[in-house]
C-alpha atoms as a PDB file:
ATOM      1  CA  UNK A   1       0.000   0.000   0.000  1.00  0.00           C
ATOM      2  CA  UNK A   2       1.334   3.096  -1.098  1.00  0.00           C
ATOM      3  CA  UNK A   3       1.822   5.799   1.869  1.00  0.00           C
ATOM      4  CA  UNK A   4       0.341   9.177   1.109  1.00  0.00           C
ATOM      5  CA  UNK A   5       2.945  12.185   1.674  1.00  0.00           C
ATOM      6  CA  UNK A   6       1.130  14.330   4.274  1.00  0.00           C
ATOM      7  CA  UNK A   7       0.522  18.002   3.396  1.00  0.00           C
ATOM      8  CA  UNK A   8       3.504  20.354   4.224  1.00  0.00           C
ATOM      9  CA  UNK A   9       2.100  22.136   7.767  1.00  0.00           C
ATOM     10  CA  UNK A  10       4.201  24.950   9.343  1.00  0.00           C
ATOM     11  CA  UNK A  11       4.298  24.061  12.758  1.00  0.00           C
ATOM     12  CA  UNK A  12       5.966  26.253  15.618  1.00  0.00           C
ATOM     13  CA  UNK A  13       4.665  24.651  18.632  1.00  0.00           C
ATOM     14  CA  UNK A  14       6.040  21.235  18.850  1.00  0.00           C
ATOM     15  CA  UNK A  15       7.559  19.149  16.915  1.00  0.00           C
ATOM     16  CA  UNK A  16      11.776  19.953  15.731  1.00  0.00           C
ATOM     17  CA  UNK A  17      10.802  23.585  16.521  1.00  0.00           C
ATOM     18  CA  UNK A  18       9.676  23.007  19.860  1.00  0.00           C
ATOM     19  CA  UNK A  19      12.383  20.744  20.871  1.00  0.00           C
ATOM     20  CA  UNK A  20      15.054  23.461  19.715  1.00  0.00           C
ATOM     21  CA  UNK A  21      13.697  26.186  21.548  1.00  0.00           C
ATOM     22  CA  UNK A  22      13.991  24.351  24.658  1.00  0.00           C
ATOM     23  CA  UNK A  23      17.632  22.700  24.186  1.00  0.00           C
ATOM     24  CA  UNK A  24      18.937  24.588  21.040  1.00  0.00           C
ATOM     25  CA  UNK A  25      21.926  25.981  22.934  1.00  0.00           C
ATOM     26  CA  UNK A  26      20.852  29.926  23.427  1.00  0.00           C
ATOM     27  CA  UNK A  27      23.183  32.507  21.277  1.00  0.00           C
ATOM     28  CA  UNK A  28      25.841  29.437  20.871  1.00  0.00           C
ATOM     29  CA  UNK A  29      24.159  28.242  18.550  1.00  0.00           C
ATOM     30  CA  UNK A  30      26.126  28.836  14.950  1.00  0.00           C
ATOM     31  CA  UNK A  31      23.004  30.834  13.468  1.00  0.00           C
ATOM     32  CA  UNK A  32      23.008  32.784  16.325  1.00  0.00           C
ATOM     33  CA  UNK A  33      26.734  33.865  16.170  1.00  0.00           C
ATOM     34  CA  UNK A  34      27.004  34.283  12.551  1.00  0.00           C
ATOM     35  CA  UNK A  35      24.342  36.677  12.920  1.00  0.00           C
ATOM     36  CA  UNK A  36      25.851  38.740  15.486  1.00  0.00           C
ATOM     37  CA  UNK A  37      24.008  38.100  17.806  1.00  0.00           C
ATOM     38  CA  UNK A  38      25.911  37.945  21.584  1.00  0.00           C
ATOM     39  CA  UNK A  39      25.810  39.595  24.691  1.00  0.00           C
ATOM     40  CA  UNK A  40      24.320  42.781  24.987  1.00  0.00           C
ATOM     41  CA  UNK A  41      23.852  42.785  21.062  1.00  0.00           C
ATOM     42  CA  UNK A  42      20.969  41.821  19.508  1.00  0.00           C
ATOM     43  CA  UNK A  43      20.798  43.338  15.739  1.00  0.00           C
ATOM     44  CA  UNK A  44      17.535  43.815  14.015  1.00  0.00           C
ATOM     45  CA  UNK A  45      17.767  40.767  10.974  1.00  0.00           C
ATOM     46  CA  UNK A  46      15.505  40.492   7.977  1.00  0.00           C
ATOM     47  CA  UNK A  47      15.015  36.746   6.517  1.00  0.00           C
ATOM     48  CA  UNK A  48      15.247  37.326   3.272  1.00  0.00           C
ATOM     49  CA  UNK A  49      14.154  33.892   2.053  1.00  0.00           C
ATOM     50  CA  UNK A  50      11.786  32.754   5.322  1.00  0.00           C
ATOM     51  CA  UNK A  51      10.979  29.245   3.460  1.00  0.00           C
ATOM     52  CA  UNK A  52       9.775  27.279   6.765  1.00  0.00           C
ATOM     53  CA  UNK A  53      10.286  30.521   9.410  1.00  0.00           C
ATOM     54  CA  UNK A  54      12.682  28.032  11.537  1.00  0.00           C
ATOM     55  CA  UNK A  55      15.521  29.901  11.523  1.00  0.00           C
ATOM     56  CA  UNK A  56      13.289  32.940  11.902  1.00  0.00           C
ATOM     57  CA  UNK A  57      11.756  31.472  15.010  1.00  0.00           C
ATOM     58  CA  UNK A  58      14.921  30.882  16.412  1.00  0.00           C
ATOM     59  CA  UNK A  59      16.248  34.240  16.004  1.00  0.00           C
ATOM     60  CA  UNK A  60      13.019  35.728  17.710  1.00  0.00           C
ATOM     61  CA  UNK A  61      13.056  33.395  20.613  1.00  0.00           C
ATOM     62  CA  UNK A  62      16.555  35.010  21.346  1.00  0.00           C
ATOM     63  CA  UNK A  63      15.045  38.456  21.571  1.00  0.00           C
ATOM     64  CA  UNK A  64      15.525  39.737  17.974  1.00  0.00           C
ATOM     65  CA  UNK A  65      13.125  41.410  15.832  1.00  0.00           C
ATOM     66  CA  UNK A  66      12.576  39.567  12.575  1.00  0.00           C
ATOM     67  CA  UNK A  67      11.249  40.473   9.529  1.00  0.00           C
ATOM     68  CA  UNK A  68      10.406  37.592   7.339  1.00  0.00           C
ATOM     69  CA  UNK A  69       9.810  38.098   3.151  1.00  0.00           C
ATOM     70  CA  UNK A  70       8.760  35.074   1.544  1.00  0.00           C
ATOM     71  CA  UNK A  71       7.761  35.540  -2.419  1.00  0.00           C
ATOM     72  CA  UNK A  72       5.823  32.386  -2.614  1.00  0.00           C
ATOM     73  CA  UNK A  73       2.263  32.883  -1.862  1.00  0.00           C
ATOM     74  CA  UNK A  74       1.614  29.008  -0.681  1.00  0.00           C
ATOM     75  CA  UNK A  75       4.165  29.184   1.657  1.00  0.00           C
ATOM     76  CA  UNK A  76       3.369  32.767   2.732  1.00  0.00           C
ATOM     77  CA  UNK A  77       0.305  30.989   3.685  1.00  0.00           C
ATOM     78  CA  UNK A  78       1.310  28.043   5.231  1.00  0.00           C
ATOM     79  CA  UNK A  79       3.675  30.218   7.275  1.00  0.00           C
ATOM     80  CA  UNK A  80       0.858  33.018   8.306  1.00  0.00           C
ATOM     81  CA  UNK A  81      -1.104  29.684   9.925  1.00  0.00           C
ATOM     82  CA  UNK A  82       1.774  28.751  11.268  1.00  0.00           C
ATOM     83  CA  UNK A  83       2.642  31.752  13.191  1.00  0.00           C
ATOM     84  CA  UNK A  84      -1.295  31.992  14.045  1.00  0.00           C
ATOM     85  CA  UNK A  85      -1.302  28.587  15.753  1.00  0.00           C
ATOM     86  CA  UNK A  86       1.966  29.694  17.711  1.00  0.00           C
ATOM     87  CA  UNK A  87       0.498  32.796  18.812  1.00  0.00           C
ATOM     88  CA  UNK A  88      -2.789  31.863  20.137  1.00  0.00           C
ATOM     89  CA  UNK A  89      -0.932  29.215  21.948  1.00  0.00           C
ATOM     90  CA  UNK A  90      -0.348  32.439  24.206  1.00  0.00           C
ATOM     91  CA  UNK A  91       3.210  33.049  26.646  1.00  0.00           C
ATOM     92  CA  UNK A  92       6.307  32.465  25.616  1.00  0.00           C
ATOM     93  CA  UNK A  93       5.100  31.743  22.099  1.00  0.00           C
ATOM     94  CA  UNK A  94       3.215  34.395  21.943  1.00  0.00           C
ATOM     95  CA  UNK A  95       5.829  36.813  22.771  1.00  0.00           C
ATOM     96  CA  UNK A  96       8.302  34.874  20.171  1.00  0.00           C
ATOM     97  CA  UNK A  97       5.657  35.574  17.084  1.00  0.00           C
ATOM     98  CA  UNK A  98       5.570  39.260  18.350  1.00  0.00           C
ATOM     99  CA  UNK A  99       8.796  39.677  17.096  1.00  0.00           C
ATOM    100  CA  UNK A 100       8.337  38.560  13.682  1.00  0.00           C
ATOM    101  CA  UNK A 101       6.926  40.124  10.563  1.00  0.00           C
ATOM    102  CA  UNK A 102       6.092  38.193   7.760  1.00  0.00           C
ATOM    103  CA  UNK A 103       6.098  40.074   4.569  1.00  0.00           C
ATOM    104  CA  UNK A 104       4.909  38.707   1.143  1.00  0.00           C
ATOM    105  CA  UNK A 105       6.882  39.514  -1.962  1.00  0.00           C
ATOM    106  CA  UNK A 106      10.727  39.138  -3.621  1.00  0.00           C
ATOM    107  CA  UNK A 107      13.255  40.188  -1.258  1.00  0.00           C
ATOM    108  CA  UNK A 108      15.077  41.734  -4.130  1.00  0.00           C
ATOM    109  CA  UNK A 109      12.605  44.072  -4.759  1.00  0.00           C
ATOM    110  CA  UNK A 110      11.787  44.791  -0.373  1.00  0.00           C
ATOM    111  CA  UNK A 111      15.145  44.812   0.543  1.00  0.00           C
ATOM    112  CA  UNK A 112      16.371  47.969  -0.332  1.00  0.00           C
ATOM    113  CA  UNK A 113      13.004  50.030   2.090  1.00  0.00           C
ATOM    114  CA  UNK A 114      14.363  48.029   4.683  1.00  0.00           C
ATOM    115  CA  UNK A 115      16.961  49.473   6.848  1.00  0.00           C
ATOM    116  CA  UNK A 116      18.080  46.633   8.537  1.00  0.00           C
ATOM    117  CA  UNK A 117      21.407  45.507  10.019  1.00  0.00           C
ATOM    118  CA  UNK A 118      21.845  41.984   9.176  1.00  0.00           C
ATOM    119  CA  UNK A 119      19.723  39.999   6.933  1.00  0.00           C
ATOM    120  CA  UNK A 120      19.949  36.023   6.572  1.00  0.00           C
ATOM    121  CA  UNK A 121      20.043  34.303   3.224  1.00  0.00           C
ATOM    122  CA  UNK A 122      18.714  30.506   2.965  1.00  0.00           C
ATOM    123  CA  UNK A 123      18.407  29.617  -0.638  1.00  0.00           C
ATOM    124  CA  UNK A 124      17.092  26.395  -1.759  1.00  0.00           C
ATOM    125  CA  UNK A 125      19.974  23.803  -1.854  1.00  0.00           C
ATOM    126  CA  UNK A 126      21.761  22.942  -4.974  1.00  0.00           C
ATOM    127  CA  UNK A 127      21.409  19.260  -5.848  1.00  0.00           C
ATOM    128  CA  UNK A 128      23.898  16.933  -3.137  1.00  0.00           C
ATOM    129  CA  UNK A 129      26.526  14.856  -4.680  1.00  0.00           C
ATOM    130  CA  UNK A 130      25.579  12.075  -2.920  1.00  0.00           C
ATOM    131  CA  UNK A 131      22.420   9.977  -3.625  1.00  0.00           C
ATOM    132  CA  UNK A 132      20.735  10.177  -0.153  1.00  0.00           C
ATOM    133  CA  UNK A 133      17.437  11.806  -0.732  1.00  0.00           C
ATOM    134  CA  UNK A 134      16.634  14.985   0.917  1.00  0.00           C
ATOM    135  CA  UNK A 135      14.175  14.973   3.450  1.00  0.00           C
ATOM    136  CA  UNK A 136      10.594  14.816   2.364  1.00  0.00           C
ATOM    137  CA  UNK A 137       9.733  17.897   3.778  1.00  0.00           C
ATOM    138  CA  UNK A 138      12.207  19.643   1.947  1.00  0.00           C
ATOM    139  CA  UNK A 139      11.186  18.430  -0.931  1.00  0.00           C
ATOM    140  CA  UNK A 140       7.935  19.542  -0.634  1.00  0.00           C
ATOM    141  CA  UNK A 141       9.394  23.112  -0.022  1.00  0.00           C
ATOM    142  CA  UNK A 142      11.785  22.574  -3.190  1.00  0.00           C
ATOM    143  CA  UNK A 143       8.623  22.091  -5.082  1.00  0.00           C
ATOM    144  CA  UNK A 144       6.401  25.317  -4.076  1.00  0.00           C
ATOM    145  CA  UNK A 145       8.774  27.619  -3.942  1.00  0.00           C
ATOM    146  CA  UNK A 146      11.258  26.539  -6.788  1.00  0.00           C
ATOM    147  CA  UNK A 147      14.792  26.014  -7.292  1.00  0.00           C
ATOM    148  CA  UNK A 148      16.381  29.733  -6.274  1.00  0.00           C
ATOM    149  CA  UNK A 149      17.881  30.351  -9.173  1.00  0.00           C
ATOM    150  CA  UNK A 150      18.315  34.473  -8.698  1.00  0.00           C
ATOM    151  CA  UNK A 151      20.305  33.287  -5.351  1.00  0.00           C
ATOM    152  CA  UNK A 152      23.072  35.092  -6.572  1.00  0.00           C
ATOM    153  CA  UNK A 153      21.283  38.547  -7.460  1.00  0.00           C
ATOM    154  CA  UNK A 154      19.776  38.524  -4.139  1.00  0.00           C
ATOM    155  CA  UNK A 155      23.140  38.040  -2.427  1.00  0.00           C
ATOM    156  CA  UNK A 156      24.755  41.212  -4.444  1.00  0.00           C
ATOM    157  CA  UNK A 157      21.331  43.473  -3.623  1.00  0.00           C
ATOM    158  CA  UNK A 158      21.332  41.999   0.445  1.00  0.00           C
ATOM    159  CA  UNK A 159      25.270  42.945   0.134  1.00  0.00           C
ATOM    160  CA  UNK A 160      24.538  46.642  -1.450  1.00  0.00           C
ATOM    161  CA  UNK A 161      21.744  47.338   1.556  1.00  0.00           C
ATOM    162  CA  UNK A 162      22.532  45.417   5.240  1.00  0.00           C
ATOM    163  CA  UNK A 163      23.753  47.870   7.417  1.00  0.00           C
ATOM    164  CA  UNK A 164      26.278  45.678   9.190  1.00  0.00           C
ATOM    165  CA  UNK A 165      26.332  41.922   7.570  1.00  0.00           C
ATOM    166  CA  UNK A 166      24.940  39.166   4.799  1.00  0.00           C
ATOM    167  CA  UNK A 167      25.282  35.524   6.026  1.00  0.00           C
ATOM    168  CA  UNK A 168      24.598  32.980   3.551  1.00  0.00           C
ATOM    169  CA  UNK A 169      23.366  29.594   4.916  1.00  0.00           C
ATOM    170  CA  UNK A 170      24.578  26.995   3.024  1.00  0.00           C
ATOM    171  CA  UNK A 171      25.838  23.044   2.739  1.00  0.00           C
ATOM    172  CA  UNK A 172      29.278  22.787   4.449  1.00  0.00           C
ATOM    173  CA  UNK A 173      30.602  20.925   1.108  1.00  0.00           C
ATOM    174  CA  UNK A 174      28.814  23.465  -1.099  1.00  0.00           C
ATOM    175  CA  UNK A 175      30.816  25.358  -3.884  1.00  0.00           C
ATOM    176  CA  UNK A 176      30.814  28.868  -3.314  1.00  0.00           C
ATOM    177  CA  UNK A 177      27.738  30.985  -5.039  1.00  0.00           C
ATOM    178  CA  UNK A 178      29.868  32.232  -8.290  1.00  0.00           C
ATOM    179  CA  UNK A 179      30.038  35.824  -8.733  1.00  0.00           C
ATOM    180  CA  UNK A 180      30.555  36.196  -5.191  1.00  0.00           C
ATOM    181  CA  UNK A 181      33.290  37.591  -3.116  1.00  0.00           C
ATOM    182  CA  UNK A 182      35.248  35.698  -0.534  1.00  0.00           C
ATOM    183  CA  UNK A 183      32.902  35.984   2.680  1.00  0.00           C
ATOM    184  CA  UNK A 184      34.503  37.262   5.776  1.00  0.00           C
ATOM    185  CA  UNK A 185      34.507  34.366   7.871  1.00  0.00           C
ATOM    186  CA  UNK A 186      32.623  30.862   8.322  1.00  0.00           C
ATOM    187  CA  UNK A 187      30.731  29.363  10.930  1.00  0.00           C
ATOM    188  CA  UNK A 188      30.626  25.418   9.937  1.00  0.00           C
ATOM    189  CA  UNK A 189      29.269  22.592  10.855  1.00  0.00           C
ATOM    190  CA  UNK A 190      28.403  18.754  10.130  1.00  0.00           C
ATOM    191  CA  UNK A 191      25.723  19.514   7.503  1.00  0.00           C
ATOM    192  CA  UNK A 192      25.822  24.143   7.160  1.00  0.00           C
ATOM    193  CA  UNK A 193      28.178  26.162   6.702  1.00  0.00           C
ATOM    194  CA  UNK A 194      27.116  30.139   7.497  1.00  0.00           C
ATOM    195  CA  UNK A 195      29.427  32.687   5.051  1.00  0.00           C
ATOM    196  CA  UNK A 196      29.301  35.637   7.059  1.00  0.00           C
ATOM    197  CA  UNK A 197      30.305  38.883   4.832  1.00  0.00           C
ATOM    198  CA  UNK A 198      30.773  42.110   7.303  1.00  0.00           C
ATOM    199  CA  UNK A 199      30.390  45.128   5.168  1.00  0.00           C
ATOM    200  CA  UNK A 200      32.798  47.758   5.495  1.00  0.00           C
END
């Protein structure tokens, strides 16, 4: 009997999400760093590609104000009932969805009206070398929202307009975005690798 794939649902109260939010590891954790976020520093962000808001999420529930801009209209969907569910859950969820505005439309185009200090960049993957399919939830992102394939524009226009830095989330063994200039530093680890350029 064939198993049918459930629908994608953006889920903020349990699940991964939940379970990172109480053991993630705080403003150790590499996204948090590569953001710059650390003690008594906690920099406005803008999400640039908010996909499934986790990353988002995170960010908020260490104090930051988010702005999320997703460009596909499903997932800005799936993501507004997402963030819905979370906040009529009430407390600490509550105050976590506070900080973050969802915005519908192409960051390229919203980036430069927002003044923002750092802004995170999670493209959709390229293809892995290996043969180990990608989870099925990420392929059922892959297929609303696309393959990314502007990743590269977006990078130079979220380059020309952060106030402070760009990070670039992407797979540790990942070639380098082409067009690109050598990022700052790098935050790896076993799976991401966060290019972190600091503009002058």
């Amino acid at each position: 009997m064939t198993r049918i794939p459930e629908e994608l649902r953006i889920d903020f109260v349990g699940g991964a999400v939940g379970h990172r939010l109480r053991f993630g590891g705080g403003r150790g954790q590499a996204l948090a760093k590569a953001m710059g976020l650390r003690a008594g520093k906690t920099p406005a962000i803008v999400d640039a590609t908010a996909g499934l808001g986790r990353d988002s999420f995170l960010l908020a529930s260490l104090g930051a104000q988010v702005t999320m801009i997703e460009r596909s209209a499903r997932m800005h969907a799936l993501l507004t009932d997402g963030m819905q569910r979370a906040f009529d859950e009430g407390g600490e969820l509550r105050d976590i969805i506070s900080r973050m505005t969802l915005l519908h439309g192409d960051a390229k185009d919203l980036l430069p009206e927002l003044a923002t200090e750092a802004i995170l960049i999670d493209p959709m993957h390229p293809p892995r070398k290996t043969s180990a399919l990608v989870k099925l939830e990420l392929r059922q992102v892959r297929d609303i929202v696309g393959s990314d394939d502007d990743a590269a524009d977006l990078m130079r226009v979220a380059l020309e307009y952060a106030q402070k830095r760009v990070v670039l989330k992407w797979p540790a063994k990942a070639d380098p975005i082409h067009g690109l200039r050598a990022p700052s530093h790098q935050i790896g680890g076993k799976t991401t690798r966060y290019d972190v350029f600091m503009i002058a």
